[in-house]
C-alpha atoms as a PDB file:
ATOM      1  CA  UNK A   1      30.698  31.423 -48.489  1.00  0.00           C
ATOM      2  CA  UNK A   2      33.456  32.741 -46.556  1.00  0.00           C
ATOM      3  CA  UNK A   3      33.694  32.435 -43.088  1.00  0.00           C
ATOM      4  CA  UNK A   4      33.949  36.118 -41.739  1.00  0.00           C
ATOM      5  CA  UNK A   5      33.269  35.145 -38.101  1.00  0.00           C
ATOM      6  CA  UNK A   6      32.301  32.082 -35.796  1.00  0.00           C
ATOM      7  CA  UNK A   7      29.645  32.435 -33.352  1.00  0.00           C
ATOM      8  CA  UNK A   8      30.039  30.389 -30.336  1.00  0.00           C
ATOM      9  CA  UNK A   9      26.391  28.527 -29.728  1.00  0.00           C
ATOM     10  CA  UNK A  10      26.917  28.684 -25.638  1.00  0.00           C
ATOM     11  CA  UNK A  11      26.184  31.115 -22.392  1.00  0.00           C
ATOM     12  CA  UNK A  12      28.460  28.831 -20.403  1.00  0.00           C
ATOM     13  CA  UNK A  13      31.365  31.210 -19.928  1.00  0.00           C
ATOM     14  CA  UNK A  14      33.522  28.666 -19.380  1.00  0.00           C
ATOM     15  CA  UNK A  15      33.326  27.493 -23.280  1.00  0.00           C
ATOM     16  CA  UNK A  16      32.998  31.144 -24.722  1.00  0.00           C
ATOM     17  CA  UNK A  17      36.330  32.406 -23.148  1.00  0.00           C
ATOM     18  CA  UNK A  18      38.205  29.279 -23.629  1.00  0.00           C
ATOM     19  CA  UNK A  19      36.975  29.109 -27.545  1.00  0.00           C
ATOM     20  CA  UNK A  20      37.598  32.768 -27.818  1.00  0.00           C
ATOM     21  CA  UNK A  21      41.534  32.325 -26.487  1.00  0.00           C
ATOM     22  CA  UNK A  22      42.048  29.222 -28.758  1.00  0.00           C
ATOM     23  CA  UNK A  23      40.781  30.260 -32.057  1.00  0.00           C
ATOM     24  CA  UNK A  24      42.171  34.388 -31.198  1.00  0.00           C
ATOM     25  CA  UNK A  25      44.420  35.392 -34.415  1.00  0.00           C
ATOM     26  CA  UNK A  26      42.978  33.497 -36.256  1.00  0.00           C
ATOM     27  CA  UNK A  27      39.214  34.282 -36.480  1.00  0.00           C
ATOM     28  CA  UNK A  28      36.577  36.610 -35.527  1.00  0.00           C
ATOM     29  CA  UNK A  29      34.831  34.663 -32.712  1.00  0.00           C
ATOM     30  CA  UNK A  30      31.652  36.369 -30.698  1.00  0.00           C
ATOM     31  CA  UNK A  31      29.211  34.529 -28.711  1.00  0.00           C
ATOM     32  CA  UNK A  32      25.592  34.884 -28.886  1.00  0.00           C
ATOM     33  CA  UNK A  33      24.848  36.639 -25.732  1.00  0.00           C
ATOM     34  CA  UNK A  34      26.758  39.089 -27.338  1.00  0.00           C
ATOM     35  CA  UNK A  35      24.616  38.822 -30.211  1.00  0.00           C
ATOM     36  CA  UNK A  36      21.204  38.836 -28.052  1.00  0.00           C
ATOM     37  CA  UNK A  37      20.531  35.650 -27.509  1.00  0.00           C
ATOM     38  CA  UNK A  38      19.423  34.372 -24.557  1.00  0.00           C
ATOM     39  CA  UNK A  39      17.513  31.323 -24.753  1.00  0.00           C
ATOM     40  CA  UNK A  40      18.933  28.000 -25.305  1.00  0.00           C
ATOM     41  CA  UNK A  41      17.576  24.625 -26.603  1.00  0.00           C
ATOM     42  CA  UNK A  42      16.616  21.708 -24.619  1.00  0.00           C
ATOM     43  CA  UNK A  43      19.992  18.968 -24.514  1.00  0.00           C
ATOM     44  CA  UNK A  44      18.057  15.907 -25.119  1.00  0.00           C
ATOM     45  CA  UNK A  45      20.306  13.950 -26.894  1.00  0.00           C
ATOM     46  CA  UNK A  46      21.789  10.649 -25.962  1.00  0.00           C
ATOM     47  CA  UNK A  47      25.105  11.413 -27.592  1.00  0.00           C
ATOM     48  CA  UNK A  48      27.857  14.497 -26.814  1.00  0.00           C
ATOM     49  CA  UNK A  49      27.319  14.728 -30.333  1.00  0.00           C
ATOM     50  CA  UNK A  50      23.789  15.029 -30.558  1.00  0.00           C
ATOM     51  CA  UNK A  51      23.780  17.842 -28.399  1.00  0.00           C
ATOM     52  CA  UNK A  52      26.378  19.761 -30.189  1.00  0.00           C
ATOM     53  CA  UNK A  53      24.096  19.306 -33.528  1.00  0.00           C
ATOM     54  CA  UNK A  54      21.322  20.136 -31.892  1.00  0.00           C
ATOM     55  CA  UNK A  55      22.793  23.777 -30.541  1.00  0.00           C
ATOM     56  CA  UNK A  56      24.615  24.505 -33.712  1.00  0.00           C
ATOM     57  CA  UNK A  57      20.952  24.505 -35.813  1.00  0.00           C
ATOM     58  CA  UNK A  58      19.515  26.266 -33.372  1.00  0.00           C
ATOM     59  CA  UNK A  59      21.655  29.201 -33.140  1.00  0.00           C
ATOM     60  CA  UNK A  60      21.963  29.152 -36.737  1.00  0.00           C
ATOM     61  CA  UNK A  61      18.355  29.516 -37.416  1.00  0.00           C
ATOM     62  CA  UNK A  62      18.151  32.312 -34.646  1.00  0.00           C
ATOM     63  CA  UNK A  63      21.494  33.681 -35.771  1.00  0.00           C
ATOM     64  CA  UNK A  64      22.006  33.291 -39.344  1.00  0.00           C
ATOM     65  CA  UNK A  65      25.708  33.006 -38.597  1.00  0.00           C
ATOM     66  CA  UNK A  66      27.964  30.323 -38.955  1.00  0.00           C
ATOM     67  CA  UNK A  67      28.360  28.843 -35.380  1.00  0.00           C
ATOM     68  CA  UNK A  68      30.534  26.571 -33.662  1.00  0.00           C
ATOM     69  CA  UNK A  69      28.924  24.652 -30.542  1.00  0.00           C
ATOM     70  CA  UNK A  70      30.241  22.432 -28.479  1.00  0.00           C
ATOM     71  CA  UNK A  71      28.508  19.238 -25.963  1.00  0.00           C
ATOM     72  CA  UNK A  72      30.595  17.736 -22.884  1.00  0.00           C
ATOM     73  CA  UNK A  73      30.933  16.246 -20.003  1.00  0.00           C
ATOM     74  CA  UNK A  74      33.022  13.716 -17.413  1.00  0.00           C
ATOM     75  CA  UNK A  75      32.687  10.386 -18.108  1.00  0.00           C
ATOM     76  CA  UNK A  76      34.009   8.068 -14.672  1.00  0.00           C
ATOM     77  CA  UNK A  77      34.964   4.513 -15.539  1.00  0.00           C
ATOM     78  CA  UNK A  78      33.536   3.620 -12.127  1.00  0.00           C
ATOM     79  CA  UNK A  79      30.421   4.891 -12.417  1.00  0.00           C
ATOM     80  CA  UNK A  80      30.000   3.195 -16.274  1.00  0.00           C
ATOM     81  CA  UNK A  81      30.632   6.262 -17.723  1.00  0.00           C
ATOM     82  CA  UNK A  82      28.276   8.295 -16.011  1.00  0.00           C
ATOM     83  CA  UNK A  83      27.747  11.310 -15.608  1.00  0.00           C
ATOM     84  CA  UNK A  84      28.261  11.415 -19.351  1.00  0.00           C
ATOM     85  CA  UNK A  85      25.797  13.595 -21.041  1.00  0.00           C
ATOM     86  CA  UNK A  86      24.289  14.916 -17.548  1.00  0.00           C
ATOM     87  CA  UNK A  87      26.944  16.286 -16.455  1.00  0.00           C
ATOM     88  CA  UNK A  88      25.714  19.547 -15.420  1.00  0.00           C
ATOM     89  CA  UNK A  89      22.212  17.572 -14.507  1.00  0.00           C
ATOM     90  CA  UNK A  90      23.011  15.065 -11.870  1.00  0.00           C
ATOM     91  CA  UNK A  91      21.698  16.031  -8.722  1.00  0.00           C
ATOM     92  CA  UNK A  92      18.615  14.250  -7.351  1.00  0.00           C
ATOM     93  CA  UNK A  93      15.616  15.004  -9.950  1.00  0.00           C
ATOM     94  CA  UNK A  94      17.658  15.661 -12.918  1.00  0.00           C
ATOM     95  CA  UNK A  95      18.154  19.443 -11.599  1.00  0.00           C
ATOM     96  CA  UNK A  96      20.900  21.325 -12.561  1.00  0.00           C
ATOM     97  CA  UNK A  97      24.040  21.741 -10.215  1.00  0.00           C
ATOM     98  CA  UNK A  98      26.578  24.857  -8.941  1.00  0.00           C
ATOM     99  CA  UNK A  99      30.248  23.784 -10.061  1.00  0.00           C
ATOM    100  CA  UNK A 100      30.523  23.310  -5.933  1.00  0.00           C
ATOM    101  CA  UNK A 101      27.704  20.855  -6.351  1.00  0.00           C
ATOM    102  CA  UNK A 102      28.756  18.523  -8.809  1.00  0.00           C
ATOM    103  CA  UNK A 103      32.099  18.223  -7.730  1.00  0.00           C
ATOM    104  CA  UNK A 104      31.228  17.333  -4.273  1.00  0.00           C
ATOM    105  CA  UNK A 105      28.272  14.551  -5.651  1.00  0.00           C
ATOM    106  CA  UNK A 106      31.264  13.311  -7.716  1.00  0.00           C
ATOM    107  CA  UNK A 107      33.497  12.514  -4.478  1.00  0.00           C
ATOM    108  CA  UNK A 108      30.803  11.545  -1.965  1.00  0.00           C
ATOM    109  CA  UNK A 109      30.192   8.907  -5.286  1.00  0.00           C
ATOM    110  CA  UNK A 110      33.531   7.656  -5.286  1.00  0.00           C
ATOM    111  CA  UNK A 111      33.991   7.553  -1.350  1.00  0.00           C
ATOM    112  CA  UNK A 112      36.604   4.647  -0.578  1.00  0.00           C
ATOM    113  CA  UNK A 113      37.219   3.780  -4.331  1.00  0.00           C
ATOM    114  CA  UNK A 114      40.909   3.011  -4.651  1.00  0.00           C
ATOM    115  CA  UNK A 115      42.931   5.658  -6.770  1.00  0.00           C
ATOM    116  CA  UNK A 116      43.543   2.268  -9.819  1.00  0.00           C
ATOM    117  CA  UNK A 117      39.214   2.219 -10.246  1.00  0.00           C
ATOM    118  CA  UNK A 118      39.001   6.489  -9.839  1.00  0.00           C
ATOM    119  CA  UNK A 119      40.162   6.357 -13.522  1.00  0.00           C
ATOM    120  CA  UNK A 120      37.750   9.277 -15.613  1.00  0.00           C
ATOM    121  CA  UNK A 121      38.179  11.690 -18.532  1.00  0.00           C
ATOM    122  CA  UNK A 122      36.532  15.052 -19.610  1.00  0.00           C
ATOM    123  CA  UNK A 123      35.252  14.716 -23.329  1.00  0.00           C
ATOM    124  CA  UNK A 124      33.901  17.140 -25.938  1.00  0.00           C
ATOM    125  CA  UNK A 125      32.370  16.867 -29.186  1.00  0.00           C
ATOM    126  CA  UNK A 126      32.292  20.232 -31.594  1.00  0.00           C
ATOM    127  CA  UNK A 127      30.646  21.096 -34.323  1.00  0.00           C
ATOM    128  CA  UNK A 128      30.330  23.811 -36.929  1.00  0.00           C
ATOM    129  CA  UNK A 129      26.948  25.138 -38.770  1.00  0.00           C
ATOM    130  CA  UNK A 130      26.410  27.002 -41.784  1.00  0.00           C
ATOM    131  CA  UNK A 131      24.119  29.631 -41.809  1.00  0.00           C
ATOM    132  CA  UNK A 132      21.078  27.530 -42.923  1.00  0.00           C
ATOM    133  CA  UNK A 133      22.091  24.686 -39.959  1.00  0.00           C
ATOM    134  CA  UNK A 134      24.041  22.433 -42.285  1.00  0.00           C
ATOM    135  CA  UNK A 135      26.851  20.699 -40.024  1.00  0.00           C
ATOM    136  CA  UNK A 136      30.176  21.309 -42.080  1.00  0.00           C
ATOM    137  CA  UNK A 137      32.777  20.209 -39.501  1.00  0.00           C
ATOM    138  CA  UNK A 138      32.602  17.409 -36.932  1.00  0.00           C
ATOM    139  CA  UNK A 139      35.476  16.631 -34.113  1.00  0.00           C
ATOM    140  CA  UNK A 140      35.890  15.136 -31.095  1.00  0.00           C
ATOM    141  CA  UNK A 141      38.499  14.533 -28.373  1.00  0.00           C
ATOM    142  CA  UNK A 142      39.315  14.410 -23.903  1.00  0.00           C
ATOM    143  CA  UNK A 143      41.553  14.287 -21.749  1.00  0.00           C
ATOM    144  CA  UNK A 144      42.273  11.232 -19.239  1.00  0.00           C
ATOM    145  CA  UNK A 145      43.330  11.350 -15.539  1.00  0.00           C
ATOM    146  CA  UNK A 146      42.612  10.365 -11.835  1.00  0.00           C
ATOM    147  CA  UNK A 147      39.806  11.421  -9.673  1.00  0.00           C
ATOM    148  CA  UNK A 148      41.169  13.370  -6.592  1.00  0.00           C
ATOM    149  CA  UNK A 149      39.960  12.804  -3.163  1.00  0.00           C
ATOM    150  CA  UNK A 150      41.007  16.315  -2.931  1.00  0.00           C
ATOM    151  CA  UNK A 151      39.883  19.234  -5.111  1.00  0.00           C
ATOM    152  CA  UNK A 152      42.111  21.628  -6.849  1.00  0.00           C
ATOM    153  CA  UNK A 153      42.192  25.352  -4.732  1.00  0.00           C
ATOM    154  CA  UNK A 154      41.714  27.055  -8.863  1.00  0.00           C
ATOM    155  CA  UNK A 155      38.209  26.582  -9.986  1.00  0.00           C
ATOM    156  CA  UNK A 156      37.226  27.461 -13.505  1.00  0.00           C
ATOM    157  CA  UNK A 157      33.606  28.660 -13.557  1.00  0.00           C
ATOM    158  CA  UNK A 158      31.842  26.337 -15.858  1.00  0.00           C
ATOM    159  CA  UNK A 159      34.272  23.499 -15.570  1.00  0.00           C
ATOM    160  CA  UNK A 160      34.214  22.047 -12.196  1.00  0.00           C
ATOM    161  CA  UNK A 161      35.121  18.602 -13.104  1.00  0.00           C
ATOM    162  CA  UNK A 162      38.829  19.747 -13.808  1.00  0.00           C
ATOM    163  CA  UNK A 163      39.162  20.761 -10.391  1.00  0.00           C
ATOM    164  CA  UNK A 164      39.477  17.177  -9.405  1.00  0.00           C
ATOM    165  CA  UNK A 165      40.431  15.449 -12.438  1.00  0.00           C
ATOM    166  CA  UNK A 166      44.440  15.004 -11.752  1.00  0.00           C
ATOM    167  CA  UNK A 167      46.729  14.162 -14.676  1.00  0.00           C
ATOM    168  CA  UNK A 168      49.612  12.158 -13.235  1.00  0.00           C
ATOM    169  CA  UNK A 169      51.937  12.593 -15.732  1.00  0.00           C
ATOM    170  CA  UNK A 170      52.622  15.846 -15.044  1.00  0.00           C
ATOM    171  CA  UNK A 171      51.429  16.237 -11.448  1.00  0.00           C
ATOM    172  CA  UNK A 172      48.520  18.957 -11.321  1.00  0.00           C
ATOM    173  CA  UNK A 173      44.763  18.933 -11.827  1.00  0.00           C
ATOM    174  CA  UNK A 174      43.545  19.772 -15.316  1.00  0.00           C
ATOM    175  CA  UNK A 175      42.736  22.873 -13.655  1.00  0.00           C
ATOM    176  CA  UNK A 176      45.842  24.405 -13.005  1.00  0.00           C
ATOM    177  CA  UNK A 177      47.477  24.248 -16.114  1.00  0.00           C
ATOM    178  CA  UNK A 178      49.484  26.954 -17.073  1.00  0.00           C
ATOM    179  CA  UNK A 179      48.706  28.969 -20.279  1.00  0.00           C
ATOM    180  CA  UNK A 180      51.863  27.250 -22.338  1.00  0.00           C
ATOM    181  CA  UNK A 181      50.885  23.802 -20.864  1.00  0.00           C
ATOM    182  CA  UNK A 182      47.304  24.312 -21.314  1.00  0.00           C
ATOM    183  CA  UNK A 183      48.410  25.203 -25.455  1.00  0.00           C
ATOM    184  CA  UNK A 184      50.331  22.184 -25.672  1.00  0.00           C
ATOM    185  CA  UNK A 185      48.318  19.501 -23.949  1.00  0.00           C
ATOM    186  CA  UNK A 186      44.808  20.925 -23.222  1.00  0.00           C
ATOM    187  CA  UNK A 187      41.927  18.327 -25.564  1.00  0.00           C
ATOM    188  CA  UNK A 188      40.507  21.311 -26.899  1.00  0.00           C
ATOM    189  CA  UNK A 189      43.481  22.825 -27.993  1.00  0.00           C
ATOM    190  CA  UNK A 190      44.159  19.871 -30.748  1.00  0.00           C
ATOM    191  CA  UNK A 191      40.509  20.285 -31.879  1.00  0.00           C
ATOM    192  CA  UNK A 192      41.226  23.595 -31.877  1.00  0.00           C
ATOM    193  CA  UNK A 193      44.235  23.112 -34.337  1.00  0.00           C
ATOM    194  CA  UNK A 194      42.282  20.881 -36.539  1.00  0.00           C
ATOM    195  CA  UNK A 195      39.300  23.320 -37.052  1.00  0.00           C
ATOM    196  CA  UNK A 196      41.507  26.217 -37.552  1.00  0.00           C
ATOM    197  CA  UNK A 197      42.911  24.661 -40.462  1.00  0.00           C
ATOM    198  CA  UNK A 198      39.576  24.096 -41.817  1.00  0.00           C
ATOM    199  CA  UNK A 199      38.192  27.188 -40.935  1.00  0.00           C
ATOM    200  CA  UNK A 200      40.801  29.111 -42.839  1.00  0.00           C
ATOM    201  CA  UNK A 201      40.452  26.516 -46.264  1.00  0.00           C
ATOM    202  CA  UNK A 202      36.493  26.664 -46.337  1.00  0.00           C
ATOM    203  CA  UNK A 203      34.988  28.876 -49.008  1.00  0.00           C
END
């Protein structure tokens, strides 16, 4: 079966426009609040990739589309890779934080830890369903930098942690990449490349 169009499995619109401007030209991509669908499943995995399975088979079995989903997070070396797959859940009581929320917990964690130990990367698994929730593609990749004691004055809604994650080797936060840096170094954008390729071969 031909892929006509990808649905991406998220309300975060964070991951909807970024998926949308790195797969435009080359496939159909809608979301599925465009669809009308609202709810979302529980992310109980213990893996990035677990939770991207777990999405992708649920929208497909609500959807009946094929439908790419993708799990995330910022993993500090400091804190043993934590937040990890909480990410978005690591306020007191598992609760779910603003983007202003979890990047202040993040600093007030790493208070007086030298710039050498503040070492921390965003990571993201993605995955692609079939219709009937059969995973067809699997990739993974992140990006690696330095936790600022400062954070970034452009916030992306959705993605707070790249408003303090600084990439030295090219002197900005992850955040403020321009659009022809953010095509040639952005994580997503060589997973991106990847699934394109297989997106376009798949029958």
């Amino acid at each position: 079966m031909k892929i006509k169009r990808l649905v991406i499995g998220s309300s975060n619109p964070g991951k909807v426009n970024e998926w949308t401007f790195l797969l435009k030209n080359n496939i159909k991509v809608v979301s599925v609040l465009e669809i009308g669908i609202k709810e979302s499943p529980k992310e109980t995995g213990k893996t990035f990739l677990e939770n991207a399975i777990k999405k992708a088979r649920y929208y497909a079995k609500k959807t009946g589309e094929f439908i790419l989903s993708e799990d995330g997070g910022f993993e500090v070396d400091f804190l043993n890779g934590l937040p990890g797959v909480k990410s978005r859940r690591i306020l007191p009581g598992g609760k779910d934080g603003t983007d202003e929320q979890l990047i202040n917990y993040i600093l007030k964690k790493l208070e007086g830890v030298p710039r050498n130990k503040r070492i921390a990367r965003i990571t993201s698994a993605v995955v692609v369903s079939d219709p009937k929730g059969k995973i067809i593609y699997e990739d993974k990749g992140g990006m690696e930098g330095i936790i600022s004691r400062n954070v970034s004055i452009k916030l992306i809604e959705g993605y707070p942690y790249r408003s303090i994650l600084y990439l030295p080797k090219i002197k900005k936060y992850y955040s403020e990449l321009t659009e022809k840096e953010h095509k040639k170094l952005a994580h997503k954008k060589i997973i991106a490349e990847r699934l394109v390729k297989f997106l376009l071969k798949y029958r």
